[in-house]
C-alpha atoms as a PDB file:
ATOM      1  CA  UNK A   1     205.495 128.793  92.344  1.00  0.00           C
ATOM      2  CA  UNK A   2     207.529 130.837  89.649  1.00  0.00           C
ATOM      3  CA  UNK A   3     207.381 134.815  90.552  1.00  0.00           C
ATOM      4  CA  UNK A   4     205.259 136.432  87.987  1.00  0.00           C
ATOM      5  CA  UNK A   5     206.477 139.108  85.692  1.00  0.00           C
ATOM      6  CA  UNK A   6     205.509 142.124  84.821  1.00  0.00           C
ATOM      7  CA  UNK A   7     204.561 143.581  81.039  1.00  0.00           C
ATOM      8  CA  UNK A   8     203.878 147.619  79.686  1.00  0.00           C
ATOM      9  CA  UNK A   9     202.352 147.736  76.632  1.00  0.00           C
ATOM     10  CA  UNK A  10     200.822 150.195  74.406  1.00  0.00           C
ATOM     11  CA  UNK A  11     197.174 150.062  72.388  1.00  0.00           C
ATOM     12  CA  UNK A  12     196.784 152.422  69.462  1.00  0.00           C
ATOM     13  CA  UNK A  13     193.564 154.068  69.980  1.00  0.00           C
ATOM     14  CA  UNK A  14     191.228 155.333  67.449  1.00  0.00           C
ATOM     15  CA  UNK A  15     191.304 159.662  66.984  1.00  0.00           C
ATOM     16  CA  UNK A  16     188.168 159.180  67.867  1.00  0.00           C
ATOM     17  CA  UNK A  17     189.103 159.041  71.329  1.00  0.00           C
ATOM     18  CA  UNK A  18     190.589 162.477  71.029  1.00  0.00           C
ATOM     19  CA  UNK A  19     187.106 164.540  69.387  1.00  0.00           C
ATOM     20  CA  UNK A  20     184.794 162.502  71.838  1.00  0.00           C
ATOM     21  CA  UNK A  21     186.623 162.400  75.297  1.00  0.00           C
ATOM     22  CA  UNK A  22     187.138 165.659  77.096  1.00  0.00           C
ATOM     23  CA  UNK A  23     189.275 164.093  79.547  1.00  0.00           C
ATOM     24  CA  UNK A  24     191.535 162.622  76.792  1.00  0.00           C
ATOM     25  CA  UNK A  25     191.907 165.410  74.639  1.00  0.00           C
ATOM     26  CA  UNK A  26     192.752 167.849  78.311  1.00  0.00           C
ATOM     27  CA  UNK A  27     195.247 165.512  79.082  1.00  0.00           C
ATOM     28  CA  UNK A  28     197.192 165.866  75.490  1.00  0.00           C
ATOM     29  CA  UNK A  29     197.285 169.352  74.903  1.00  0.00           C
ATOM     30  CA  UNK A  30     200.706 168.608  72.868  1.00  0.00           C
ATOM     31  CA  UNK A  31     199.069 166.652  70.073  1.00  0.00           C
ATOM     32  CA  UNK A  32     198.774 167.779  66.848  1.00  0.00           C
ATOM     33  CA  UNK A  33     196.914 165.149  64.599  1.00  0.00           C
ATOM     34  CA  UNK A  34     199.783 164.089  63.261  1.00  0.00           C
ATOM     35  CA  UNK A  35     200.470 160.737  65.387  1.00  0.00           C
ATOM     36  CA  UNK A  36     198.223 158.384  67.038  1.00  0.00           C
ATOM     37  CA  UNK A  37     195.903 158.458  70.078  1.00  0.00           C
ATOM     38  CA  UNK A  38     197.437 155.642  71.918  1.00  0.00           C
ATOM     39  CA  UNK A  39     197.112 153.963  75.193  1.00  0.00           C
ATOM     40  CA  UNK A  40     200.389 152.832  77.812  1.00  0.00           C
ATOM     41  CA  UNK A  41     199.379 150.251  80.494  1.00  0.00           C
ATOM     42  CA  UNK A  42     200.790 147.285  82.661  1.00  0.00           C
ATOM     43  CA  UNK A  43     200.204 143.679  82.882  1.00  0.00           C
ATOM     44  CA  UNK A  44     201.475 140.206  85.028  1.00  0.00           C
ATOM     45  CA  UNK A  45     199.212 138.749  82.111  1.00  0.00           C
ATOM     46  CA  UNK A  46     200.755 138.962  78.446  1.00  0.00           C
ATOM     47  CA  UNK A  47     199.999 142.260  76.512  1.00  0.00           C
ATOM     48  CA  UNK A  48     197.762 140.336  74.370  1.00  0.00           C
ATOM     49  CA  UNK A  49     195.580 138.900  76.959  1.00  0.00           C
ATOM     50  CA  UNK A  50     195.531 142.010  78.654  1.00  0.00           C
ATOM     51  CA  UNK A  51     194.115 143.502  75.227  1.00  0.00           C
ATOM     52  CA  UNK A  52     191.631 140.824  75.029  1.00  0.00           C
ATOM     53  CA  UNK A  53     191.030 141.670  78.385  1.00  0.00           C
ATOM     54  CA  UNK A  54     190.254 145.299  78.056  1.00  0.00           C
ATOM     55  CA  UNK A  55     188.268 145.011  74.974  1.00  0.00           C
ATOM     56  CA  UNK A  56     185.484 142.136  76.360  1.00  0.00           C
ATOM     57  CA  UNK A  57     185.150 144.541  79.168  1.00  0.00           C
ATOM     58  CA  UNK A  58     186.815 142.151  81.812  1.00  0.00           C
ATOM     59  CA  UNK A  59     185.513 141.905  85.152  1.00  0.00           C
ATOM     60  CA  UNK A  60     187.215 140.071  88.057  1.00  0.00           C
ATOM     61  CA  UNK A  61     186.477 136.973  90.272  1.00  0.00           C
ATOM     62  CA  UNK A  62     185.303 140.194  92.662  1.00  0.00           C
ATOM     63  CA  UNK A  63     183.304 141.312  89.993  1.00  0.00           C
ATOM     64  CA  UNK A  64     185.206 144.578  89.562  1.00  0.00           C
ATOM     65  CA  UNK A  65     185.634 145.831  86.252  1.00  0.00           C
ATOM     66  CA  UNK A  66     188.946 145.901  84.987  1.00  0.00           C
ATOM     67  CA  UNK A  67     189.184 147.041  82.051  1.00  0.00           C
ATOM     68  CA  UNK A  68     189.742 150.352  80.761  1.00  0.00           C
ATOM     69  CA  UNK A  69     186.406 152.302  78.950  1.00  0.00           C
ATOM     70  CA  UNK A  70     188.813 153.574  76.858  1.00  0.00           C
ATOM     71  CA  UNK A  71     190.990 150.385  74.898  1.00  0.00           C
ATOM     72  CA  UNK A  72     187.182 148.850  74.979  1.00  0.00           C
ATOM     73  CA  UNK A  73     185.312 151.882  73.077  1.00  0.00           C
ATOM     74  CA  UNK A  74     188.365 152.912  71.186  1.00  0.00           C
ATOM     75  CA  UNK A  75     191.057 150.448  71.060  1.00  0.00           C
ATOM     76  CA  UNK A  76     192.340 149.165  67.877  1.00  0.00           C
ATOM     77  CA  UNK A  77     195.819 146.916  67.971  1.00  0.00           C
ATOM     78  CA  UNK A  78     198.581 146.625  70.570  1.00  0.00           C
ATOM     79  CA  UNK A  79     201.496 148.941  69.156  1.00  0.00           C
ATOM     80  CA  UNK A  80     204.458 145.851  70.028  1.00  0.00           C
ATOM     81  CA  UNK A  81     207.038 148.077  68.468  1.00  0.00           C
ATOM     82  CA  UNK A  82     206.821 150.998  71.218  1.00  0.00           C
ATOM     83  CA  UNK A  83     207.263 148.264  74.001  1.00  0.00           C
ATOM     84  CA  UNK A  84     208.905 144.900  72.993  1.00  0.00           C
ATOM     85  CA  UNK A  85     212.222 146.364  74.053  1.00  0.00           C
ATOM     86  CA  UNK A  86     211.722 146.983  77.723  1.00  0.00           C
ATOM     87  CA  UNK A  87     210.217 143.717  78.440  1.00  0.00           C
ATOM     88  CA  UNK A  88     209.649 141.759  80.678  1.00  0.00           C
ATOM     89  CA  UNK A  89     209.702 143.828  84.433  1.00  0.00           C
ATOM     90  CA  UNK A  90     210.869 142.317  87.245  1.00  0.00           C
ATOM     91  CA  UNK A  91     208.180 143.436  89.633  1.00  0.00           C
ATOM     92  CA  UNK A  92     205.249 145.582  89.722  1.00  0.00           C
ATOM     93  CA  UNK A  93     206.573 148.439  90.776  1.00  0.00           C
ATOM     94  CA  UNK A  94     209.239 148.259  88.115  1.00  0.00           C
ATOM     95  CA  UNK A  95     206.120 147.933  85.661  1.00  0.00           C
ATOM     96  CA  UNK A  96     204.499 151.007  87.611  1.00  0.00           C
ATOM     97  CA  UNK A  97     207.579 153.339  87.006  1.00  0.00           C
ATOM     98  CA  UNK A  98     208.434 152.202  83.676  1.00  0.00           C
ATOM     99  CA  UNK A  99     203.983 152.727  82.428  1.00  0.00           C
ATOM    100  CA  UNK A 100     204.990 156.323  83.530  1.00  0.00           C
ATOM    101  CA  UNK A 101     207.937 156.778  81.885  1.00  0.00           C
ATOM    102  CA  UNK A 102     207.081 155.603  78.420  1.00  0.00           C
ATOM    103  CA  UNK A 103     203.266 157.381  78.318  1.00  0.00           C
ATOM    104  CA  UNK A 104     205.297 160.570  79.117  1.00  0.00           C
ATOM    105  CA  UNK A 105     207.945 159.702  76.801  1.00  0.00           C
ATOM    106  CA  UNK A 106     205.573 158.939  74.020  1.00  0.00           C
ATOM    107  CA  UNK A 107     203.676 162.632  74.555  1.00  0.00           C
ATOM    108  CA  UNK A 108     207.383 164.500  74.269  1.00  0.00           C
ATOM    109  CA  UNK A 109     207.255 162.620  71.061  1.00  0.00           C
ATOM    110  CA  UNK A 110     203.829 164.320  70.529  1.00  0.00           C
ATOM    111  CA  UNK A 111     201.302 161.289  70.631  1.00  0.00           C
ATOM    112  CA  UNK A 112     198.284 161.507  72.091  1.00  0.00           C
ATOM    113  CA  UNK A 113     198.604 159.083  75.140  1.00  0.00           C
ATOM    114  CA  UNK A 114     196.384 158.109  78.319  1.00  0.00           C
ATOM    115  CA  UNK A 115     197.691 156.094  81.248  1.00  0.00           C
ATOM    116  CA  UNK A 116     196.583 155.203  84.418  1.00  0.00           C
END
């Protein structure tokens, strides 16, 4: 069985996000307007099934819901050209540490971003 690998990706949001969701607009005190609201996860799936994913409101074989509220209210398109480059990961926690750093990277650049 072939060891899976490991995707970030990023979903532009809609502002909307950013006027109706306190804990959104706390957690991007940085943002001006001027960029997008945008959203940084990781996948073993493919960014764009994740996306699918998140905006059908996914729920598990355990019947957990995985899917963030967030890309489903809000999101709009994946955002391919802020994470083509640093993909694929070679493990999870690779794809952990690298979610982090390009979320925080993205808000030094002044975006509006949520992570997990």
């Amino acid at each position: 069985m072939p060891k899976p690998q490991y995707y970030v990706y990023v979903v532009e949001l809609s502002k909307r996000v950013f006027t109706e969701n306190a804990k959104f607009r706390n957690a991007n005190p940085q943002f001006n307007g001027v960029l997008q609201c945008l959203y940084v996860g990781m996948t073993s799936t493919s960014p764009r099934e994740r996306f699918a994913q998140h905006k059908s409101g996914y729920i598990s074989k355990k019947g957990h819901k995985i899917s963030s509220k967030l890309v489903e209210k809000y999101g709009l398109y994946l955002r391919p050209s802020l994470y083509n480059h640093l993909n694929p990961l070679p493990n999870r926690a690779a794809a952990l540490k690298m979610e982090e750093a390009l979320a925080l990277e993205l808000r030094r650049k002044r975006y509006a971003v949520w992570y997990n």
